[in-house]
N, C-alpha and C. Protein backbone atom coordinates (compact mmCIF):
# COMPACT_ATOMS: atom_id res chain seq x y z
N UNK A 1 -16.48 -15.05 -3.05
CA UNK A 1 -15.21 -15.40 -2.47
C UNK A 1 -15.16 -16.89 -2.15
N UNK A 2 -16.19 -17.35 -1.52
CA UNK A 2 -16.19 -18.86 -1.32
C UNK A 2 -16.22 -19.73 -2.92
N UNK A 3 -16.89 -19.00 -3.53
CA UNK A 3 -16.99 -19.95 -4.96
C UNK A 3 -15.36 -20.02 -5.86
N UNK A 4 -14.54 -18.62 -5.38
CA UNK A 4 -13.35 -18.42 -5.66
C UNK A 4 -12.67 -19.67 -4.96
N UNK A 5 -12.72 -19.90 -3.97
CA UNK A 5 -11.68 -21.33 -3.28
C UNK A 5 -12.16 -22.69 -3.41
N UNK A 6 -13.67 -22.48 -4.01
CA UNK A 6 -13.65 -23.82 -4.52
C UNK A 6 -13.24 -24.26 -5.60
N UNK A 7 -13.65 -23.10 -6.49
CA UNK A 7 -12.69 -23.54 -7.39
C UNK A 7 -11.69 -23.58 -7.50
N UNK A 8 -10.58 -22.85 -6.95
CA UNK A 8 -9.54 -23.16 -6.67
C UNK A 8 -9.01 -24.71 -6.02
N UNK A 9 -9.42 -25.03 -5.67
CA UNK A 9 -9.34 -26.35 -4.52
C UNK A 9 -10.14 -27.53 -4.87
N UNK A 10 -10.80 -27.51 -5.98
CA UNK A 10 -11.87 -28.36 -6.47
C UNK A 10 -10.78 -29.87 -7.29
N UNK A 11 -9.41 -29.27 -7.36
CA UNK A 11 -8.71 -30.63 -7.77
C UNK A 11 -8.14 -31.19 -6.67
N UNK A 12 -7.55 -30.69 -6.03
CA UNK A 12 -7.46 -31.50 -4.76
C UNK A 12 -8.92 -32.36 -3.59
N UNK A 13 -9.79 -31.73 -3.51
CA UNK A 13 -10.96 -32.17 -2.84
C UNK A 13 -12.03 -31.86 -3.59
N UNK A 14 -12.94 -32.79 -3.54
CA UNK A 14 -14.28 -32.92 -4.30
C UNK A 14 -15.32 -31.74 -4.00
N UNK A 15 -15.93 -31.95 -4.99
CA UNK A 15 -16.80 -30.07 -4.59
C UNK A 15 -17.81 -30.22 -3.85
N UNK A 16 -18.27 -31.41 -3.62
CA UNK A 16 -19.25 -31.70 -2.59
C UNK A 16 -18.55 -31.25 -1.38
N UNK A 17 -17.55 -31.91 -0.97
CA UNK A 17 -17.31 -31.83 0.49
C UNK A 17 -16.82 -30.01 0.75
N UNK A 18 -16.51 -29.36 -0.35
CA UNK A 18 -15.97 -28.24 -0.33
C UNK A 18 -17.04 -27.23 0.06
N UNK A 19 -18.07 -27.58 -0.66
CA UNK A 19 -19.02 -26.61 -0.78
C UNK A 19 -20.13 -27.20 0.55
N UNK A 20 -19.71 -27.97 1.06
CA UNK A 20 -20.34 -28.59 2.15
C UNK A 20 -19.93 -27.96 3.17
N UNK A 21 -18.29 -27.63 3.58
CA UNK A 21 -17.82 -27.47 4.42
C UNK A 21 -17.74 -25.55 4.10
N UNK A 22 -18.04 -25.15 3.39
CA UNK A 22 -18.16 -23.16 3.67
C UNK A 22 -19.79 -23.34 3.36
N UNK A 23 -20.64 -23.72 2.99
CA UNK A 23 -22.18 -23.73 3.22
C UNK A 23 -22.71 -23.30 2.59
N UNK A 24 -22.29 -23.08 1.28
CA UNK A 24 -22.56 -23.20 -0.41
C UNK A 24 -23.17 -24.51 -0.66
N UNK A 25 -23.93 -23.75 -1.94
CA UNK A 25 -24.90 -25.19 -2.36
C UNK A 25 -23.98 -25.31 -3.72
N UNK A 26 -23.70 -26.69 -4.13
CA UNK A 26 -23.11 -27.22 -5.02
C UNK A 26 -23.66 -26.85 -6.27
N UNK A 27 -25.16 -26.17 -6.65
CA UNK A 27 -25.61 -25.84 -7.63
C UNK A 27 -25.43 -24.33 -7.89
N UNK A 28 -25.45 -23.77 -6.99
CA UNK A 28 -24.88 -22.56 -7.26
C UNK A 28 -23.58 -22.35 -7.60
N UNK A 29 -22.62 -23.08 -6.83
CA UNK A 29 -21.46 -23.22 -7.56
C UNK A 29 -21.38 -23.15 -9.09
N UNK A 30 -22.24 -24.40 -9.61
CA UNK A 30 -21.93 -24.61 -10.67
C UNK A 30 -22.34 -23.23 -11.83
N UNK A 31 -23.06 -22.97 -11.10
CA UNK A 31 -24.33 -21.82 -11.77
C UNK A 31 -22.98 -20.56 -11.93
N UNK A 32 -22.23 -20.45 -10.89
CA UNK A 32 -21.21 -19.25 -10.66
C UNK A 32 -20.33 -19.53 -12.06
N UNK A 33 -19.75 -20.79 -12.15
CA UNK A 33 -19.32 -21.08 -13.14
C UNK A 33 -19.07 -20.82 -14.70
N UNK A 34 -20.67 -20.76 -14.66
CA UNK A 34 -20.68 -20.56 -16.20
C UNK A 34 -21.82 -19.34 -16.48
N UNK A 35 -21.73 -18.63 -15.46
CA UNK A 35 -22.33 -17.81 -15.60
C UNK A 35 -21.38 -16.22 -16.10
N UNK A 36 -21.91 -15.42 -16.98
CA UNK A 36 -21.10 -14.29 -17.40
C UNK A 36 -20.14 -13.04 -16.42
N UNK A 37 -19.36 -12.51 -16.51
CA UNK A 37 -18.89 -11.54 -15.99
C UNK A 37 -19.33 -10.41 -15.67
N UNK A 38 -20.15 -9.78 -14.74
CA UNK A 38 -21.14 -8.66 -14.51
C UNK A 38 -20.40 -7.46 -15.27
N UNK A 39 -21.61 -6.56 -15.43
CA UNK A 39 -20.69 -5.27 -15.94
C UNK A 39 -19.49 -4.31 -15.10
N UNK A 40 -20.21 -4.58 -13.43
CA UNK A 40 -19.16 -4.19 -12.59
C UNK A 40 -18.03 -4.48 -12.50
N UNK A 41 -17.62 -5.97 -12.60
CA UNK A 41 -16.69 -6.33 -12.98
C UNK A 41 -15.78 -5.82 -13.99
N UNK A 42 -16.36 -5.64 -15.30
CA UNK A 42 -15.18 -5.39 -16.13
C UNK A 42 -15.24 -3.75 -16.41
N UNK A 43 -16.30 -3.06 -15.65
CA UNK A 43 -15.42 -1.66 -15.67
C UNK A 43 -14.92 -1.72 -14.92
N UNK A 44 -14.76 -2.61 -13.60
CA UNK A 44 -13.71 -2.71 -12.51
C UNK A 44 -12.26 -2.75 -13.28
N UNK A 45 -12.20 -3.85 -13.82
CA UNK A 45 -10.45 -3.82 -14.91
C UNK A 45 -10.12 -2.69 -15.57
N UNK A 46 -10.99 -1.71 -16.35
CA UNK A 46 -10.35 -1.06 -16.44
C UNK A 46 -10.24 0.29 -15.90
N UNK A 47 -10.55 0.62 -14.71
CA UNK A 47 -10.63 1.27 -13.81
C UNK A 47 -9.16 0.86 -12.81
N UNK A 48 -8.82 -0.22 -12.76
CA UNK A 48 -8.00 -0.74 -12.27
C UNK A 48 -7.28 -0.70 -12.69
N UNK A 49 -6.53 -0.88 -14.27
CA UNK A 49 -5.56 -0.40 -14.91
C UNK A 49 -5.45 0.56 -14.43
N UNK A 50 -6.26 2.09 -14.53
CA UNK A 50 -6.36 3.52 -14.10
C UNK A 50 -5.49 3.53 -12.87
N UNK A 51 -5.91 3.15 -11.89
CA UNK A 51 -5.08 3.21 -10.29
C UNK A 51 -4.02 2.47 -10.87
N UNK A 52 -3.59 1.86 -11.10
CA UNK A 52 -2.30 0.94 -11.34
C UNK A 52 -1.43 2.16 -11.61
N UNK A 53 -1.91 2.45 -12.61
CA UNK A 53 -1.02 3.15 -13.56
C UNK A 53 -0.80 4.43 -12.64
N UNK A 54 -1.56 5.29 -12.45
CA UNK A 54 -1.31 6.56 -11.51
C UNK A 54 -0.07 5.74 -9.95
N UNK A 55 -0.58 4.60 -9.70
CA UNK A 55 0.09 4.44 -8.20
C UNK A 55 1.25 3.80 -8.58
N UNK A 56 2.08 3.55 -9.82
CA UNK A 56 3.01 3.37 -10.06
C UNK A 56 3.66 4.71 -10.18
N UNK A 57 3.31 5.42 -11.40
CA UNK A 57 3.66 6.63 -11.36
C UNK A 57 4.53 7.44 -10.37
N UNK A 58 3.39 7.51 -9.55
CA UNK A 58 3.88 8.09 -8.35
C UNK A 58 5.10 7.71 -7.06
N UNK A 59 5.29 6.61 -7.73
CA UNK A 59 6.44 5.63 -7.22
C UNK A 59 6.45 4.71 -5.86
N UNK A 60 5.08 4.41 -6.68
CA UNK A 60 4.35 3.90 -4.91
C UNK A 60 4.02 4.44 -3.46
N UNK A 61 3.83 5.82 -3.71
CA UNK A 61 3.59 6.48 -2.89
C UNK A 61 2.46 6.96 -2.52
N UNK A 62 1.52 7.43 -3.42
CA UNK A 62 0.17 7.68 -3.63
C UNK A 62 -0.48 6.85 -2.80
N UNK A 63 -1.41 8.06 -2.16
CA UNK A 63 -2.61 7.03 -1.19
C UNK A 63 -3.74 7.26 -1.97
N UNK A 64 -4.95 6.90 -1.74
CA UNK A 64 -6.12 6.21 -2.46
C UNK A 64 -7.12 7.55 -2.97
N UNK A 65 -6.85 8.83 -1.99
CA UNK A 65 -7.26 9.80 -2.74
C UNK A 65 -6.61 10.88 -3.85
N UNK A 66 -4.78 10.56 -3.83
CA UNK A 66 -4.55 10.91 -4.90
C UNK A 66 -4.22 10.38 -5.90
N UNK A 67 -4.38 8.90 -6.32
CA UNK A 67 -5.03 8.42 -6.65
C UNK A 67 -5.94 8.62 -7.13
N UNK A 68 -7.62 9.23 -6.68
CA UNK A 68 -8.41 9.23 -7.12
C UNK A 68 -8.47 10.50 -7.70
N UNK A 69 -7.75 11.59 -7.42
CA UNK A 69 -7.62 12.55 -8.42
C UNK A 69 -7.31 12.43 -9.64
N UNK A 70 -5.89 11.77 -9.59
CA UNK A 70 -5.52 11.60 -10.87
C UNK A 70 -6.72 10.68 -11.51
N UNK A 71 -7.36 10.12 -11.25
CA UNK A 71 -8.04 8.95 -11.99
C UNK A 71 -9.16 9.85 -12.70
N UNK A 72 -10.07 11.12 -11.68
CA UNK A 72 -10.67 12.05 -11.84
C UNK A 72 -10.05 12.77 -13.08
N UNK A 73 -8.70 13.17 -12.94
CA UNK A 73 -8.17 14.05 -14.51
C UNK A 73 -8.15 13.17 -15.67
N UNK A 74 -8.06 11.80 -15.39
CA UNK A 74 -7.69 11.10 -16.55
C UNK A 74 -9.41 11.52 -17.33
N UNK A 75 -10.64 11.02 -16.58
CA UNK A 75 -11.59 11.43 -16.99
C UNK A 75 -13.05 10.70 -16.70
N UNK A 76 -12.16 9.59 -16.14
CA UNK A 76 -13.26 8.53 -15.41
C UNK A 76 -13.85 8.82 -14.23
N UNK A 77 -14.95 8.37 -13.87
CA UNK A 77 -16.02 8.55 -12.94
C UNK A 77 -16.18 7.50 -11.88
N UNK A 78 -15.61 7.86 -10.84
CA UNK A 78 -16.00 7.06 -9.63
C UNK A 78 -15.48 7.98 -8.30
N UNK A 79 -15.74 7.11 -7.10
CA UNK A 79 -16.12 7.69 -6.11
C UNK A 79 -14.58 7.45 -5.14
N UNK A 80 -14.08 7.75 -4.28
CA UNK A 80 -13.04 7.72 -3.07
C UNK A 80 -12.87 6.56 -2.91
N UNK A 81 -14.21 5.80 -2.37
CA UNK A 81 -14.03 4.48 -1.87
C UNK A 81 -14.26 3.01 -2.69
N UNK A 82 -14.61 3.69 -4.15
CA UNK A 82 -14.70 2.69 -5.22
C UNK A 82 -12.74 2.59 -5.47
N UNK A 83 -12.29 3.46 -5.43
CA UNK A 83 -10.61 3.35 -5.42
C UNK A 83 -10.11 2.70 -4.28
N UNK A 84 -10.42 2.89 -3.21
CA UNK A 84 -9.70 2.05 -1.96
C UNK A 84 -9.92 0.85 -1.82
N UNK A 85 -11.03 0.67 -2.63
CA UNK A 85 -11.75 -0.99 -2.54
C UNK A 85 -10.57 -1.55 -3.82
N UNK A 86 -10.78 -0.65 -4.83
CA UNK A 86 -9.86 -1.27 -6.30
C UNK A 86 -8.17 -1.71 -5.76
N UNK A 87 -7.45 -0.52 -4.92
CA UNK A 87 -6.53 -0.52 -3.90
C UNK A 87 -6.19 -1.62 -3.32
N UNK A 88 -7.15 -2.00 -2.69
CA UNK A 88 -7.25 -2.92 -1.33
C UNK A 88 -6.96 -4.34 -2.13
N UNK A 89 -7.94 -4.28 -3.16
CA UNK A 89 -8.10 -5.69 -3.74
C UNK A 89 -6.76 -5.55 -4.59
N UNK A 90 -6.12 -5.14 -5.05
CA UNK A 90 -4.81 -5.38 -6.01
C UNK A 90 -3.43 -5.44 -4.57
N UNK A 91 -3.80 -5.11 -3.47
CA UNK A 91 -2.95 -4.75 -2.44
C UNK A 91 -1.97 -3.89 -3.12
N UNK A 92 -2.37 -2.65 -3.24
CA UNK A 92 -1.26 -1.54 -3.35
C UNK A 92 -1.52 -0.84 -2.73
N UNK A 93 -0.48 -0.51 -1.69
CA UNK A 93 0.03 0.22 -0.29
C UNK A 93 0.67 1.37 -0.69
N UNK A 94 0.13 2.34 -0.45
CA UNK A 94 1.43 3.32 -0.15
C UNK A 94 2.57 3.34 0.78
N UNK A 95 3.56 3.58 0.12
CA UNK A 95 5.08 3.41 1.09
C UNK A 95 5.14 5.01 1.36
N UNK A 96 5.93 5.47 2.96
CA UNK A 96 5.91 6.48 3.19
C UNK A 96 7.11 7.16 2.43
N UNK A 97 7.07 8.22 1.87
CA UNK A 97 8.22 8.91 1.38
C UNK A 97 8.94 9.44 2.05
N UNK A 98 10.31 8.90 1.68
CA UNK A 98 11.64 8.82 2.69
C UNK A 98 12.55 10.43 2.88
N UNK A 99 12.47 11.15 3.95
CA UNK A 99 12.72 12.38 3.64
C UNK A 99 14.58 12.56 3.77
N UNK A 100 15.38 12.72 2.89
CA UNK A 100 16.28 12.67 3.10
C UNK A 100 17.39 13.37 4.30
N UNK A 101 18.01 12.89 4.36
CA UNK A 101 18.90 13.45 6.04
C UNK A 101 19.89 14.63 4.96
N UNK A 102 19.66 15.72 5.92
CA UNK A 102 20.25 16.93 5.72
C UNK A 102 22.29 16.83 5.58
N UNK A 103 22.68 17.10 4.46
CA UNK A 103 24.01 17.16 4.50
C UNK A 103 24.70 17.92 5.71
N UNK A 104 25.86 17.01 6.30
CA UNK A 104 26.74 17.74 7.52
C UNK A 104 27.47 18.72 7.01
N UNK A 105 27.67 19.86 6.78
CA UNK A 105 28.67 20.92 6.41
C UNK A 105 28.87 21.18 7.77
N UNK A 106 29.77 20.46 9.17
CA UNK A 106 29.87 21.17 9.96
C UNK A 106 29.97 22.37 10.58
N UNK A 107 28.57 22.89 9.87
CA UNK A 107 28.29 24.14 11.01
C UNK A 107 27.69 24.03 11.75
N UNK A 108 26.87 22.55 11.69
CA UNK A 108 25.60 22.61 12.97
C UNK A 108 26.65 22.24 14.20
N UNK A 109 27.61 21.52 14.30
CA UNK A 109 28.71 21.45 15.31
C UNK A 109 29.22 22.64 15.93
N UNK A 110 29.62 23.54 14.96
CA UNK A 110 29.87 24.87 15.56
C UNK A 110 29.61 25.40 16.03
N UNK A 111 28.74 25.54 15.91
CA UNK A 111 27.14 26.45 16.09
C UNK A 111 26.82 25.95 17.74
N UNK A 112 26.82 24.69 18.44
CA UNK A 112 26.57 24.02 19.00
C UNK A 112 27.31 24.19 20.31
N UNK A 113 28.61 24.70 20.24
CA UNK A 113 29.06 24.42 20.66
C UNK A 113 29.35 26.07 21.96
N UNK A 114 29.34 26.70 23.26
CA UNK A 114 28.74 27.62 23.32
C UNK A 114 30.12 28.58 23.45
N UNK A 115 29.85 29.56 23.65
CA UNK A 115 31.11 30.55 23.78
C UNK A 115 31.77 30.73 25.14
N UNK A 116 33.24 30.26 25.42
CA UNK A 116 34.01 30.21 26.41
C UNK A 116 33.71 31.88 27.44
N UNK A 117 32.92 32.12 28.21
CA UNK A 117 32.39 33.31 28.45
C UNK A 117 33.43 33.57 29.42
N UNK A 118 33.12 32.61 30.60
CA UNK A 118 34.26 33.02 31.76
C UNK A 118 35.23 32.70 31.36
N UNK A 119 35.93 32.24 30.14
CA UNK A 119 37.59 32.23 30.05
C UNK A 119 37.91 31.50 30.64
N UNK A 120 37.63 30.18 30.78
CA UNK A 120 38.59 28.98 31.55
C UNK A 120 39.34 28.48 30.66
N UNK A 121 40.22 27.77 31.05
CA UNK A 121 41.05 27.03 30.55
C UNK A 121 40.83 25.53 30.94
N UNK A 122 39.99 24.96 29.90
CA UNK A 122 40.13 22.95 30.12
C UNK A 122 41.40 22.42 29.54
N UNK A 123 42.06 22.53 30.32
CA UNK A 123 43.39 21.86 29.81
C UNK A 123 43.58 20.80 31.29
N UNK A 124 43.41 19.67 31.13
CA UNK A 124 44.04 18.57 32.19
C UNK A 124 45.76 18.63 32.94
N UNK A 125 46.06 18.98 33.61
CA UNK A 125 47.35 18.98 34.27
C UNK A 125 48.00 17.50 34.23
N UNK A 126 46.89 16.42 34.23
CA UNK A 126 47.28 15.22 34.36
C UNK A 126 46.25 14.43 34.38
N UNK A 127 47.07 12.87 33.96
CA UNK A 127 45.80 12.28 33.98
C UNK A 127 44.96 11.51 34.90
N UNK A 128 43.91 11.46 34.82
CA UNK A 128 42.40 10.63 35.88
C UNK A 128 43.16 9.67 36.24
N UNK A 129 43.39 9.46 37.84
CA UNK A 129 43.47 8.37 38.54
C UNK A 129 42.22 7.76 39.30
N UNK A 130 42.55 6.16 39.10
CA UNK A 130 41.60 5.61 40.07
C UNK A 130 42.08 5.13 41.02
């Protein structure tokens, strides 16, 4: 992660002072550089496609273990928290699914409303003075 912002930042400020100031040695840097892509890494990508694709699907709703089901049916092999990490790092959130509000056919008003038992009559004679 630190070798990630130096290089990032290595045109604006010199890599000495960069790698000076997070406490990286400037040779390792360089070493990070040109050194190959681990294998973790690139079954990470396409493992990551995998969640992409399922947590779109699902319309952004999917949390990280279903998710990892589907990733399980597709046919690939990994673990709960190898997905939440893949998750985490692409930042895909599940959004809560929005439960829709029940149509008014006013009966719940009706219904509500209780039965005139003693027979009064609310009828105002006149109106509220102050």
């Amino acid at each position: 992660m630190k070798f990630g912002f130096v290089a990032k930042h290595r045109g604006d400020w010199p890599v000495r002072w960069l790698c000076e100031a997070l406490g990286v040695s400037r040779s390792g840097f360089h070493a990070w550089l040109t050194r190959p892509r681990s294998a973790r890494a690139i079954a990470d990508e396409g493992l990551t496609a995998c969640v992409r694709a399922s947590f779109v699907a699902s319309d952004r709703t999917y949390g990280a273990r279903r998710v990892w089901h589907d990733v399980l049916a597709e046919g690939a092999s990994c673990g709960l928290h190898h997905v939440e990490r893949l998750m985490q790092q692409e930042a895909l959130r599940a959004r809560p699914r929005r439960r829709g509000l029940s149509l008014d056919t006013a009966e719940r008003s009706k219904a509500a409303i209780a039965a005139n038992v003693l027979d009064r009559q609310f009828e105002a004679s006149a109106l509220n003075q102050k």
